[in-house]
C-alpha atoms as a PDB file:
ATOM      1  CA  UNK A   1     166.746  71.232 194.851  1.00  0.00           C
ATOM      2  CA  UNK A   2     167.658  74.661 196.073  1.00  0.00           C
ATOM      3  CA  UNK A   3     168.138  76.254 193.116  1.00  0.00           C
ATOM      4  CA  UNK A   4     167.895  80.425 192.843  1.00  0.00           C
ATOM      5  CA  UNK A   5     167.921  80.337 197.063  1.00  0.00           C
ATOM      6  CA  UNK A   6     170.709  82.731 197.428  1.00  0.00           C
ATOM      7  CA  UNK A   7     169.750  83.955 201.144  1.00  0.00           C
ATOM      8  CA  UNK A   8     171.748  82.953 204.448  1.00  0.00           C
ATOM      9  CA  UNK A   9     169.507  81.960 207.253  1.00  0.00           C
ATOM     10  CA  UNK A  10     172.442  82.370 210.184  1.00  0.00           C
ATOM     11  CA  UNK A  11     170.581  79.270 211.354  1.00  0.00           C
ATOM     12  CA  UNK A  12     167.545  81.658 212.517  1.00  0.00           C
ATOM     13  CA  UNK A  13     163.878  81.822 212.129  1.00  0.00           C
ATOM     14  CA  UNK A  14     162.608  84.696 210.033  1.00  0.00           C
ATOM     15  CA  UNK A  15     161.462  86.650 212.843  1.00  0.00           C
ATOM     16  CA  UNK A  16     165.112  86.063 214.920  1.00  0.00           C
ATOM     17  CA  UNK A  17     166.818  87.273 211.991  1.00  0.00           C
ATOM     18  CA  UNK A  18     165.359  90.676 211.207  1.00  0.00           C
ATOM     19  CA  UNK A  19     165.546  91.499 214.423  1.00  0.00           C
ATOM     20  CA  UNK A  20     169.102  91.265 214.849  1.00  0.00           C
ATOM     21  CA  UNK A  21     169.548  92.411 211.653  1.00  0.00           C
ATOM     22  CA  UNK A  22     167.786  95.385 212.546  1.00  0.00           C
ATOM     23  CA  UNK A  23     169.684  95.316 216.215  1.00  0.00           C
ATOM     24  CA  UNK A  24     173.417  95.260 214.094  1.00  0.00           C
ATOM     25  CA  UNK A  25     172.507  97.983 211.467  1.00  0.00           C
ATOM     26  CA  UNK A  26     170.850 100.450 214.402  1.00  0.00           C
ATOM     27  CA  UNK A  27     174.410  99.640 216.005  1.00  0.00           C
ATOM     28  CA  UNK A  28     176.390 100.019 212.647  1.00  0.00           C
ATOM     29  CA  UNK A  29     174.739 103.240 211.846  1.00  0.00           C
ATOM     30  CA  UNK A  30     175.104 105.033 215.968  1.00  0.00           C
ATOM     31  CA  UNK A  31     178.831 103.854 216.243  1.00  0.00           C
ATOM     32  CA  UNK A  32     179.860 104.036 212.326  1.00  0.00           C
ATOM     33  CA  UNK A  33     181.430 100.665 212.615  1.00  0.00           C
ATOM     34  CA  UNK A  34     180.680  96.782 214.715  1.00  0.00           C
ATOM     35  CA  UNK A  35     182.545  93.453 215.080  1.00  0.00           C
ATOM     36  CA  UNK A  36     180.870  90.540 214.292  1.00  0.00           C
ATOM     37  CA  UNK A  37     181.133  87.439 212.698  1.00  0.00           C
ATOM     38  CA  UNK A  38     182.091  87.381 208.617  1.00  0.00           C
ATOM     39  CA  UNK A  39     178.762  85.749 207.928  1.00  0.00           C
ATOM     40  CA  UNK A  40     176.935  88.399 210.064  1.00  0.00           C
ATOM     41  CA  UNK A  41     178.916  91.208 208.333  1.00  0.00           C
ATOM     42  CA  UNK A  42     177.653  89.848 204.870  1.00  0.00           C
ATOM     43  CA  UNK A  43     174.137  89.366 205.768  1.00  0.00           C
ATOM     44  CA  UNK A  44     174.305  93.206 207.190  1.00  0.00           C
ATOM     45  CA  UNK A  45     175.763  94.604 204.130  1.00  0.00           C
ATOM     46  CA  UNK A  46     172.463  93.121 202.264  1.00  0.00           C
ATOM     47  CA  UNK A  47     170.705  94.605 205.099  1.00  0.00           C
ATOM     48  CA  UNK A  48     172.199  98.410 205.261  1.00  0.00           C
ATOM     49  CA  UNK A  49     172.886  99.304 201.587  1.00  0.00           C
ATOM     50  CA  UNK A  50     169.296  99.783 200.041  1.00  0.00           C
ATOM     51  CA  UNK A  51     168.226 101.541 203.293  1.00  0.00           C
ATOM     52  CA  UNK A  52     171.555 103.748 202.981  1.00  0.00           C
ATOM     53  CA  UNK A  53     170.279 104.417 199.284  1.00  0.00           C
ATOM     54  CA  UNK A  54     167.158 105.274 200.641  1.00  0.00           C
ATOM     55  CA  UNK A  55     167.903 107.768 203.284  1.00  0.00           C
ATOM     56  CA  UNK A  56     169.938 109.995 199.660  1.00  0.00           C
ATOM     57  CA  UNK A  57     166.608 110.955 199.347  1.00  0.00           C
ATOM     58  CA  UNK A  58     165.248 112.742 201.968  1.00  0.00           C
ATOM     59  CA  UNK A  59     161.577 111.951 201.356  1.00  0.00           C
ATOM     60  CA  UNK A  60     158.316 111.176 204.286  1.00  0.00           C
ATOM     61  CA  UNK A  61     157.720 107.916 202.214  1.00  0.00           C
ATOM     62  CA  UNK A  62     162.017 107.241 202.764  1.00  0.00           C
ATOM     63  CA  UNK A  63     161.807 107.653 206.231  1.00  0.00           C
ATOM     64  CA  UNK A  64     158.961 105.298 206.513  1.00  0.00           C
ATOM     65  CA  UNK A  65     160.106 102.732 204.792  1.00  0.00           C
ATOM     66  CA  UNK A  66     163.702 102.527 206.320  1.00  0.00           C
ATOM     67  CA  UNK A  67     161.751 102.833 209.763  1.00  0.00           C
ATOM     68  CA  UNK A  68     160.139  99.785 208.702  1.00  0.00           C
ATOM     69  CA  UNK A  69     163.046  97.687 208.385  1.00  0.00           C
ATOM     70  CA  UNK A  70     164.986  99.614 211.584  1.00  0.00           C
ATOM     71  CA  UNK A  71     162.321 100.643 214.160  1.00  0.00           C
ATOM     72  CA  UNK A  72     164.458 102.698 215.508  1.00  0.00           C
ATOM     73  CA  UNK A  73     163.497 106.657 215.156  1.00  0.00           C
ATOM     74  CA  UNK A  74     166.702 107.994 216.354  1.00  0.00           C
ATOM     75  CA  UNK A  75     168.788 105.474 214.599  1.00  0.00           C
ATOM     76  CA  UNK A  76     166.250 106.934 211.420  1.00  0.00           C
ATOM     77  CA  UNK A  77     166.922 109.894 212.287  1.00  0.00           C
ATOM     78  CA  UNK A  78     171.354 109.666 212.414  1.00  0.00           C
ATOM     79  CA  UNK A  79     170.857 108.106 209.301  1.00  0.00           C
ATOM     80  CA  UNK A  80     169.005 110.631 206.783  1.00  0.00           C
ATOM     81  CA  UNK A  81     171.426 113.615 208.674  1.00  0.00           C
ATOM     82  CA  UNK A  82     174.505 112.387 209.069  1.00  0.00           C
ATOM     83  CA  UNK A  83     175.267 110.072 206.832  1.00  0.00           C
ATOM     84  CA  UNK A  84     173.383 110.702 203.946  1.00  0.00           C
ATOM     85  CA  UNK A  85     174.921 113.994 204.118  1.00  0.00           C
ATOM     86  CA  UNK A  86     178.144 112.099 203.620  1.00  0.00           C
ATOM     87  CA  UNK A  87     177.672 109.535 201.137  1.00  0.00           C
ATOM     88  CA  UNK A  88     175.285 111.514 199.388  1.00  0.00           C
ATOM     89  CA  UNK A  89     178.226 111.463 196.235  1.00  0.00           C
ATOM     90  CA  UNK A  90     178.472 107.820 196.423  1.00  0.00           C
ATOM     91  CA  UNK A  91     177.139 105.467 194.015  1.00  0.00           C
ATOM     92  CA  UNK A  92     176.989 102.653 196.062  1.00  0.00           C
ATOM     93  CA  UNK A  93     179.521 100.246 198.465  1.00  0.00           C
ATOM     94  CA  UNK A  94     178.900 102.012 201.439  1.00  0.00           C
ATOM     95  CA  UNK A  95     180.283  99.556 203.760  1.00  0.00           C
ATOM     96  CA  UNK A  96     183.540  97.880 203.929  1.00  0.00           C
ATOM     97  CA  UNK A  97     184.424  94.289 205.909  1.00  0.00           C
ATOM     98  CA  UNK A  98     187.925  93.993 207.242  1.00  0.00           C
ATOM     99  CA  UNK A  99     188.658  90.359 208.390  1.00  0.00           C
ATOM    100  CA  UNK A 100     189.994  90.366 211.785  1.00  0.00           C
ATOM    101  CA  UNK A 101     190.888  86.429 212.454  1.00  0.00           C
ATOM    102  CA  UNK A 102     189.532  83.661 214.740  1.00  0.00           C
ATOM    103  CA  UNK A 103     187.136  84.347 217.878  1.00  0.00           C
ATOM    104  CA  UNK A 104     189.393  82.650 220.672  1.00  0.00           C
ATOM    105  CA  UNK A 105     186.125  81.202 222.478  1.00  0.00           C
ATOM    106  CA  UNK A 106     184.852  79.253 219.273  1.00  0.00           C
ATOM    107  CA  UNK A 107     186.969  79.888 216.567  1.00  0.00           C
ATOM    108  CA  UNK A 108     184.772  81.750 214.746  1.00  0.00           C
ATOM    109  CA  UNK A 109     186.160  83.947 211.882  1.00  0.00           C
ATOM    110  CA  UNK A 110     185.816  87.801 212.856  1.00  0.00           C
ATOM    111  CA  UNK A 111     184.898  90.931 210.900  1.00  0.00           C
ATOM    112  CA  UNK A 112     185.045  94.516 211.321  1.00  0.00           C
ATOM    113  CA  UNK A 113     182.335  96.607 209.038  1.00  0.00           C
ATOM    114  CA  UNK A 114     181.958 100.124 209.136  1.00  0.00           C
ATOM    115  CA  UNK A 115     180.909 102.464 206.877  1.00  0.00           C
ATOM    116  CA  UNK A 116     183.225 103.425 204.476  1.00  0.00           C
ATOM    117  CA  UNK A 117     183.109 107.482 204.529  1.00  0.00           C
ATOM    118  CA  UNK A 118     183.369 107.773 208.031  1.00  0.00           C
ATOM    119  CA  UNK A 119     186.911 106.442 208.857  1.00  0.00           C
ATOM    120  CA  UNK A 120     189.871 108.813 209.212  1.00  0.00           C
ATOM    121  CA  UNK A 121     192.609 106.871 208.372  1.00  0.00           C
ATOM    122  CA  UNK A 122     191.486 105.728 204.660  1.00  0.00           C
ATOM    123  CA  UNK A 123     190.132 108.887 203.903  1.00  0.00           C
ATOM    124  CA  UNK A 124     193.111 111.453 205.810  1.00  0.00           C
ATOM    125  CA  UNK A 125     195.054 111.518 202.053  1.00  0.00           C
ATOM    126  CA  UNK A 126     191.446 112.346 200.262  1.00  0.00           C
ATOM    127  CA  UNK A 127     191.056 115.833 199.605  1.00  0.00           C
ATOM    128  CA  UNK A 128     187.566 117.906 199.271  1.00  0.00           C
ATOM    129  CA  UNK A 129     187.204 118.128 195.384  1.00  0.00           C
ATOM    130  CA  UNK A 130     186.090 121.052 194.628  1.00  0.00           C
ATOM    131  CA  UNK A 131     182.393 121.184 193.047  1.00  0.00           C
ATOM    132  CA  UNK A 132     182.876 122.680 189.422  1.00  0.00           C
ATOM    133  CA  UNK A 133     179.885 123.533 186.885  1.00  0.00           C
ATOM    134  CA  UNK A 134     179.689 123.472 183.736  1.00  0.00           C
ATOM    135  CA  UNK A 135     179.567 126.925 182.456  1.00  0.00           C
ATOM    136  CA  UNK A 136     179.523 128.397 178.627  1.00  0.00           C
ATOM    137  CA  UNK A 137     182.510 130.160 177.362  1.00  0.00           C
ATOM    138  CA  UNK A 138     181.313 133.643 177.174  1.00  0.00           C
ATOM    139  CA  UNK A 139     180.547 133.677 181.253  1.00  0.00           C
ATOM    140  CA  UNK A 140     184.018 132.688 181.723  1.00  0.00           C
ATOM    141  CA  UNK A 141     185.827 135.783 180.055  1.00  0.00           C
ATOM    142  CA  UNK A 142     183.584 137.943 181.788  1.00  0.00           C
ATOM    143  CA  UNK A 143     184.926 136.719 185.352  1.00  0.00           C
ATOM    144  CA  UNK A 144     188.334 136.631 183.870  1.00  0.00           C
ATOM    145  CA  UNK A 145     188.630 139.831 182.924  1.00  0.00           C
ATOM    146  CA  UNK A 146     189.020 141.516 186.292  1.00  0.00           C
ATOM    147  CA  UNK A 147     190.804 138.883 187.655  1.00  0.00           C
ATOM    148  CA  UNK A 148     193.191 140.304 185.178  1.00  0.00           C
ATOM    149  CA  UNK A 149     192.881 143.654 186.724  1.00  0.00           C
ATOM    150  CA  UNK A 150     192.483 142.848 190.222  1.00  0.00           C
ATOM    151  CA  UNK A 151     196.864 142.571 191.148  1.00  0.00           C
ATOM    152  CA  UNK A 152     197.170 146.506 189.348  1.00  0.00           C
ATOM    153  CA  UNK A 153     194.498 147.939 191.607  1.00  0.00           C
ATOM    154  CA  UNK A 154     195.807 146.486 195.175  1.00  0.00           C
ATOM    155  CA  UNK A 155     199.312 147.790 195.037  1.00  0.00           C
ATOM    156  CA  UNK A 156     200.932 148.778 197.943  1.00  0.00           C
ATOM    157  CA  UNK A 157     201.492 153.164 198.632  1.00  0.00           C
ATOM    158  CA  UNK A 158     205.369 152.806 199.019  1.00  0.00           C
ATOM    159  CA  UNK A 159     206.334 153.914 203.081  1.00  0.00           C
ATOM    160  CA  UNK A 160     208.940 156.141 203.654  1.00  0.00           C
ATOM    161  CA  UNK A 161     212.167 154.450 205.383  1.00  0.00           C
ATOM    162  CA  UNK A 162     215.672 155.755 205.854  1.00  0.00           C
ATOM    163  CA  UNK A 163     217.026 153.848 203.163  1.00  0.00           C
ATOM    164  CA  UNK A 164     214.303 155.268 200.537  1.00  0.00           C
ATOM    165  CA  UNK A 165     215.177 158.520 201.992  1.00  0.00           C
ATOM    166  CA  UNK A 166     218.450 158.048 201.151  1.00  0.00           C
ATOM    167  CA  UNK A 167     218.221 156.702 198.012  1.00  0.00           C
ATOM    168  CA  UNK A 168     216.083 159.409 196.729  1.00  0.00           C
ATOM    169  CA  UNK A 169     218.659 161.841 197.979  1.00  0.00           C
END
């Protein structure tokens, strides 16, 4: 019985498979996105995510334990900077897999994952929301009171053309 064994093997030995796991997500985390094989993608999604979660917190202990699984210091490195600086909002699903097709050599079926805050097209109609704080109501009519003000005090001094000349006259 297999019951409660969840975990795809890719038909590798232990060893075999963390290593390429470790090979794809250095990869997936220097070029922001890989092709590979659906299965692959899958397994690397289970892979990348917790160490993703991880590198929110930028901690010693963090970067230890997501060097563990990468061995990779500069891969450790791109990580904690660069993109937990931009999924550092983000709950969780920080990867996306677009099927691609069939691999014309074997048939195999295709993916593309990337990470999901780091491509232009799907994020060109999102707009920076701006960070607001919550803030009691007595600090808010004090900065909108010379707000209120403000538009009476820059007035322009009126400049003297030939038609106000001739108006006035």
């Amino acid at each position: 019985m297999r019951h409660g064994k969840k975990f795809n093997h890719l038909s590798r030995q232990q060893g075999h498979r963390r290593s390429m796991l470790a090979n794809m997500a250095c990869s997936l985390i220097e070029h922001k996105r890989i092709n590979t094989t659906v299965a692959k993608a899958k397994a690397l999604k289970q892979f990348v995510e917790p160490l993703v979660t991880k590198s929110k917190e930028d901690t010693t202990h963090n970067r230890r334990i997501v060097f563990a699984y990468l061995r990779n210091k500069y891969a450790v490195t791109e990580l904690f900077r660069e993109v937990a600086a931009k999924v550092g909002d983000r709950p969780g699903g920080y990867t996306r897999i677009i099927k691609l097709g069939n691999r014309l050599g074997d048939n195999a079926d295709m993916a593309m994952i990337e990470l999901v805050d780091f491509n232009e097209l799907y994020n060109a109609t999102k707009k920076e929301a701006k960070k607001t704080t919550r803030r009691s109501r007595t600090a808010k009519k004090a900065d909108a009171a010379p707000v209120a003000e403000a538009p009476a005090a820059t007035e322009a001094p009126a400049v003297d053309t030939d038609e106000n000349k001739e108006a006035t006259e």
